[in-house]
PDB file of N, CA and C in Angstrom:
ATOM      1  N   UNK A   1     -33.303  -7.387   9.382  1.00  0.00           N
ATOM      2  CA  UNK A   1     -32.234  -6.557   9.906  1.00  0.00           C
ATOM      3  C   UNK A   1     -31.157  -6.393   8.839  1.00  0.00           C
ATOM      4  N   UNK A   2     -30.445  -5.341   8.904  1.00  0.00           N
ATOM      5  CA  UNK A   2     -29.898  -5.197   7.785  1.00  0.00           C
ATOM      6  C   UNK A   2     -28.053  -5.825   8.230  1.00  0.00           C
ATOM      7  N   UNK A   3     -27.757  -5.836   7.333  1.00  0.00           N
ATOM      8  CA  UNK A   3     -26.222  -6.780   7.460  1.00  0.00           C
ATOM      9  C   UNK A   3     -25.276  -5.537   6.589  1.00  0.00           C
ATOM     10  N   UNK A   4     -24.416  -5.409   7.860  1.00  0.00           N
ATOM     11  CA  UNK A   4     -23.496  -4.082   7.762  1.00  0.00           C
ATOM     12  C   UNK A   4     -22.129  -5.371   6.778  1.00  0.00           C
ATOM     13  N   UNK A   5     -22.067  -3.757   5.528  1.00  0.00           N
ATOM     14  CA  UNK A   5     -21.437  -4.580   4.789  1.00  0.00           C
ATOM     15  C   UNK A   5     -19.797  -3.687   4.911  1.00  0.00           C
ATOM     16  N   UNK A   6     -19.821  -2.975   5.150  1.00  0.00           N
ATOM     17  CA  UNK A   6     -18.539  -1.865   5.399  1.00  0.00           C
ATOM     18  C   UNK A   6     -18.452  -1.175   6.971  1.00  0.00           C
ATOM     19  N   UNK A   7     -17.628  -1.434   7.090  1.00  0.00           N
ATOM     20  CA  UNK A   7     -17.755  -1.125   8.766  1.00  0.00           C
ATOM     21  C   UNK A   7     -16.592   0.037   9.066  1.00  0.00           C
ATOM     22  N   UNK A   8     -16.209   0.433   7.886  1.00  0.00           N
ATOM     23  CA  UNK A   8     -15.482   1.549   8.010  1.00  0.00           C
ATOM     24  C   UNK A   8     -16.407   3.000   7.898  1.00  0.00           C
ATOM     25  N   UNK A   9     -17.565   2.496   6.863  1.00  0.00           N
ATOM     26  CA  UNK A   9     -18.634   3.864   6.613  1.00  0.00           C
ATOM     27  C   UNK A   9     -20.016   3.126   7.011  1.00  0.00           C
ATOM     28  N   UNK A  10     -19.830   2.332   7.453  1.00  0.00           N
ATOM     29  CA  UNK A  10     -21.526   1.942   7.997  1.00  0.00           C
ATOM     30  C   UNK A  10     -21.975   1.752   7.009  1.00  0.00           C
ATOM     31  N   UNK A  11     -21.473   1.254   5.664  1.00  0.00           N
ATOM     32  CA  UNK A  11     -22.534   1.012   4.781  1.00  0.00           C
ATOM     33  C   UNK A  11     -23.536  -0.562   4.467  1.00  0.00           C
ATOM     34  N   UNK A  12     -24.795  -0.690   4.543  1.00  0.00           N
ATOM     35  CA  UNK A  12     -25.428  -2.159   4.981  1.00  0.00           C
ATOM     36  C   UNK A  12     -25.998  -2.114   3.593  1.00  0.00           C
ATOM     37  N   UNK A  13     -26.338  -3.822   3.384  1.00  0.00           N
ATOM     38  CA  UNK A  13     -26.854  -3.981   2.059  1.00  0.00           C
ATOM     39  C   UNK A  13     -28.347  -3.558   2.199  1.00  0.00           C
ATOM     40  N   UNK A  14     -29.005  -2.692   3.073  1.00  0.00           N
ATOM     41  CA  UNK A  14     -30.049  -1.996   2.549  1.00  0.00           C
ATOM     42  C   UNK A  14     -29.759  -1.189   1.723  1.00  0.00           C
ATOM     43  N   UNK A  15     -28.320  -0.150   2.271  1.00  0.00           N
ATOM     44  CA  UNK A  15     -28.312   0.753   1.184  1.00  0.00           C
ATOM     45  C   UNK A  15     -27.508   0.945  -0.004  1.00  0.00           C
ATOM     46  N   UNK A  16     -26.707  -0.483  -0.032  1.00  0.00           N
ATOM     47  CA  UNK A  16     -26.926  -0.427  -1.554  1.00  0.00           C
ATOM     48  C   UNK A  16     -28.024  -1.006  -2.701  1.00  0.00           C
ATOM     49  N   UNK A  17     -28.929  -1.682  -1.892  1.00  0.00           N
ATOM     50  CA  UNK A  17     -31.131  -2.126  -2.349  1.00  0.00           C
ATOM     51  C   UNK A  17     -31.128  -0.818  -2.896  1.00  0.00           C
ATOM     52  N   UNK A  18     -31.055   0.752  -1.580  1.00  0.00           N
ATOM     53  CA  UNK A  18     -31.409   1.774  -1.809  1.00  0.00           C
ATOM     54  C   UNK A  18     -30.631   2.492  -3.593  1.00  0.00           C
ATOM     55  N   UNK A  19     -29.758   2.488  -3.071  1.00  0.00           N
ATOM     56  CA  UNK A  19     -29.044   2.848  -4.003  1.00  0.00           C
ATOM     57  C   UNK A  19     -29.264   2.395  -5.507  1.00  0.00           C
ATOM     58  N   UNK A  20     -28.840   1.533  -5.706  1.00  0.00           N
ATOM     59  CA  UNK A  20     -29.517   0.403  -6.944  1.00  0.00           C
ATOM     60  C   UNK A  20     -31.070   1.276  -7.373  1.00  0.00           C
ATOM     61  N   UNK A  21     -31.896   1.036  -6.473  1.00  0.00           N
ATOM     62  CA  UNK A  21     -33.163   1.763  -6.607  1.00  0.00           C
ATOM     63  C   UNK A  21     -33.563   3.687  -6.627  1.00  0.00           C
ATOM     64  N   UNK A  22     -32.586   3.995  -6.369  1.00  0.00           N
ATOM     65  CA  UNK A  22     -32.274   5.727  -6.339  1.00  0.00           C
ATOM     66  C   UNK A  22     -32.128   6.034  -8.006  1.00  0.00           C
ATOM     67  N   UNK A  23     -31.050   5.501  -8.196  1.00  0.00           N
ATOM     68  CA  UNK A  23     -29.496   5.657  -9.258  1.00  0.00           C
ATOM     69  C   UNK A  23     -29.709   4.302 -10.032  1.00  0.00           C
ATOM     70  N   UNK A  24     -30.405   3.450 -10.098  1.00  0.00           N
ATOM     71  CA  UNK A  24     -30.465   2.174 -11.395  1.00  0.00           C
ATOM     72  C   UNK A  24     -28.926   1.240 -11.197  1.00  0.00           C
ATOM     73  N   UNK A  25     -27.958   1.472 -11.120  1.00  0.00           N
ATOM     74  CA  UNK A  25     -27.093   1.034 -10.057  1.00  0.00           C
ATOM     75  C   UNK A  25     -26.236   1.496  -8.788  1.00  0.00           C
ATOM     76  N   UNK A  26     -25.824   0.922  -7.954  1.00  0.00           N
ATOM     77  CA  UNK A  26     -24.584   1.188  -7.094  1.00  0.00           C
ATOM     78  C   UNK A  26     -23.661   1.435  -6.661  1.00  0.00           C
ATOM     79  N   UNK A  27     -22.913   2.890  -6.457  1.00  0.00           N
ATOM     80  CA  UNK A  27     -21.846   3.471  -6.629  1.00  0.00           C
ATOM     81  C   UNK A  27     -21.257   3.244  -4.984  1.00  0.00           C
ATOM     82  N   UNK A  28     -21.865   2.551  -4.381  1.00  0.00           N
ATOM     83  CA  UNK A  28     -21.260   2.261  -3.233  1.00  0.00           C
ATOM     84  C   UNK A  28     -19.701   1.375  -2.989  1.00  0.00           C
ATOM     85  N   UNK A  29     -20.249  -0.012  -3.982  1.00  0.00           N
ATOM     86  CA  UNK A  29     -18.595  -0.504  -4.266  1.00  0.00           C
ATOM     87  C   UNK A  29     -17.188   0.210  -4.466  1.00  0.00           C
ATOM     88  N   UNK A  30     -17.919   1.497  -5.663  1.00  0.00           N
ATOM     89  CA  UNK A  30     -16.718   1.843  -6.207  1.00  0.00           C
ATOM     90  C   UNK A  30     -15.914   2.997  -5.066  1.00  0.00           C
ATOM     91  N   UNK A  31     -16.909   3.537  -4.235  1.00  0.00           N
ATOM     92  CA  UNK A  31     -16.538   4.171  -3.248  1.00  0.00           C
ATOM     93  C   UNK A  31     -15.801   3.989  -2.113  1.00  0.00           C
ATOM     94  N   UNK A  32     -15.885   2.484  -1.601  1.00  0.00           N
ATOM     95  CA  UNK A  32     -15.497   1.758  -0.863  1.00  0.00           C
ATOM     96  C   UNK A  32     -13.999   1.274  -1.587  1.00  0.00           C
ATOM     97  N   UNK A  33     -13.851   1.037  -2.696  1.00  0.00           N
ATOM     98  CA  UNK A  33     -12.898   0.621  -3.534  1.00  0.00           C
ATOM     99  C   UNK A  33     -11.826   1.511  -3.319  1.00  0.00           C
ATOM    100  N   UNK A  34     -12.247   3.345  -3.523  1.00  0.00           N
ATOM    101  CA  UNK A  34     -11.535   3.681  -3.896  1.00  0.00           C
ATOM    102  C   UNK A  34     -10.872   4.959  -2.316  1.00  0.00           C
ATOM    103  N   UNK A  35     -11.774   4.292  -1.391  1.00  0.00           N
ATOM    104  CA  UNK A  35     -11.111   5.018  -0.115  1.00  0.00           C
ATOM    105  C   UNK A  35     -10.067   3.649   0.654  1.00  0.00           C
ATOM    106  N   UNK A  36     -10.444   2.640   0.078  1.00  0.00           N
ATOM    107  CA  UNK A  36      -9.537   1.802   0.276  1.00  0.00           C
ATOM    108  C   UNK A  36      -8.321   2.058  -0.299  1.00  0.00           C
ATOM    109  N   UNK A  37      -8.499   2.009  -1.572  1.00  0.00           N
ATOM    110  CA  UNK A  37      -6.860   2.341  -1.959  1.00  0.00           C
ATOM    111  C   UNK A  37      -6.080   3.692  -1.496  1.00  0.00           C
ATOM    112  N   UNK A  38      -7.051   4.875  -1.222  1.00  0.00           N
ATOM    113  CA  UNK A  38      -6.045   5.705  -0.578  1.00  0.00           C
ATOM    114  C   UNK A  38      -5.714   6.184   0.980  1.00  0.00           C
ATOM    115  N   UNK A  39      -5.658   4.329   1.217  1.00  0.00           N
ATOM    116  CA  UNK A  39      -5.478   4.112   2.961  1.00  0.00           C
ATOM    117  C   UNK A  39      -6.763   4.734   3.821  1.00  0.00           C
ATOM    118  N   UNK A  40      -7.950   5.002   3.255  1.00  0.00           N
ATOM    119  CA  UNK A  40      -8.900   5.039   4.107  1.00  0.00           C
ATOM    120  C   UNK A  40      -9.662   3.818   4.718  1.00  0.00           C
ATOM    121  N   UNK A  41      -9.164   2.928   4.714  1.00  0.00           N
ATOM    122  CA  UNK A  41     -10.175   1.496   5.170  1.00  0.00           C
ATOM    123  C   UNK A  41      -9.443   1.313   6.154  1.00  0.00           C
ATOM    124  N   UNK A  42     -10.302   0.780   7.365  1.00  0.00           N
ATOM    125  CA  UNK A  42      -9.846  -0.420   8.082  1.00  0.00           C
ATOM    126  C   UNK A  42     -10.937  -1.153   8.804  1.00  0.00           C
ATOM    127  N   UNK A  43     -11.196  -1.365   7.919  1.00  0.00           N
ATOM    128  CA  UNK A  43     -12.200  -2.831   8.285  1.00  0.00           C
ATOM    129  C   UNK A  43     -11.779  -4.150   8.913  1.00  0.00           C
ATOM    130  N   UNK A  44     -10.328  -4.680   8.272  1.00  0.00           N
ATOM    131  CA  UNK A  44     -10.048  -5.128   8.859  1.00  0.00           C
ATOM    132  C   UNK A  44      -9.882  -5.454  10.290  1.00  0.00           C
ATOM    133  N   UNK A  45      -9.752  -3.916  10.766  1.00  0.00           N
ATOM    134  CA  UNK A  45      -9.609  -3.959  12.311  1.00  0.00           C
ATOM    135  C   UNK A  45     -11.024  -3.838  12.601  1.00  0.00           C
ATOM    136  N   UNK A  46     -12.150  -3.091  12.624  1.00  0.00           N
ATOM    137  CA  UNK A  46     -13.154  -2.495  12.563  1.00  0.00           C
ATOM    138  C   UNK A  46     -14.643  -3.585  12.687  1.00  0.00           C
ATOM    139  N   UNK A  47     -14.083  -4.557  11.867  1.00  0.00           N
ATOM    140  CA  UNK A  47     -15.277  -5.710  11.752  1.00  0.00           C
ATOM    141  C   UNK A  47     -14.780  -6.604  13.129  1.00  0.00           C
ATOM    142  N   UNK A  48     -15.756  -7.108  13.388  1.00  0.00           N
ATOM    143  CA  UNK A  48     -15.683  -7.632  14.788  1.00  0.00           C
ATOM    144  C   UNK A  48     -15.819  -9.515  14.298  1.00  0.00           C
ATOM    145  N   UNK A  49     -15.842  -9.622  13.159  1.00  0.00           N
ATOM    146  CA  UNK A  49     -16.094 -11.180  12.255  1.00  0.00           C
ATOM    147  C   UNK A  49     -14.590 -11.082  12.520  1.00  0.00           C
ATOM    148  N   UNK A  50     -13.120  -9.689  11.807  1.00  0.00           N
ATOM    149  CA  UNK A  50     -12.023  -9.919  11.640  1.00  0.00           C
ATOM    150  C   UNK A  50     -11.860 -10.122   9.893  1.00  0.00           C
ATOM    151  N   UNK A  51     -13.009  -9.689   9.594  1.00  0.00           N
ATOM    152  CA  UNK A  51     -12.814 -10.070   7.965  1.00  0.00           C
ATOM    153  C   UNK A  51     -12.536  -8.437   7.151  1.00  0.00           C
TER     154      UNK A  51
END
């Protein structure tokens, strides 16, 4: 089962496996990185861990 790693875009570490394997690396971090900084995240609230 896959383990949801962003719970703001649904993104699970299958698809950054996928990704990695598409593209040779993973542009998922930096994406996540960078909707974070312009107040698009809230995971915080969003994850049900609270993390």
């Amino acid at each position: 089962m896959a383990e949801k790693i962003c719970w703001c875009f649904g993104y699970t570490d299958e698809d950054i496996v996928r990704d990695v394997q598409a593209h040779g690396r993973s542009s998922i971090l930096e994406a996540i990185m960078a909707a974070k900084k312009g107040g698009k995240c809230d995971c915080s609230h969003k994850n049900p861990k609270g993390k």
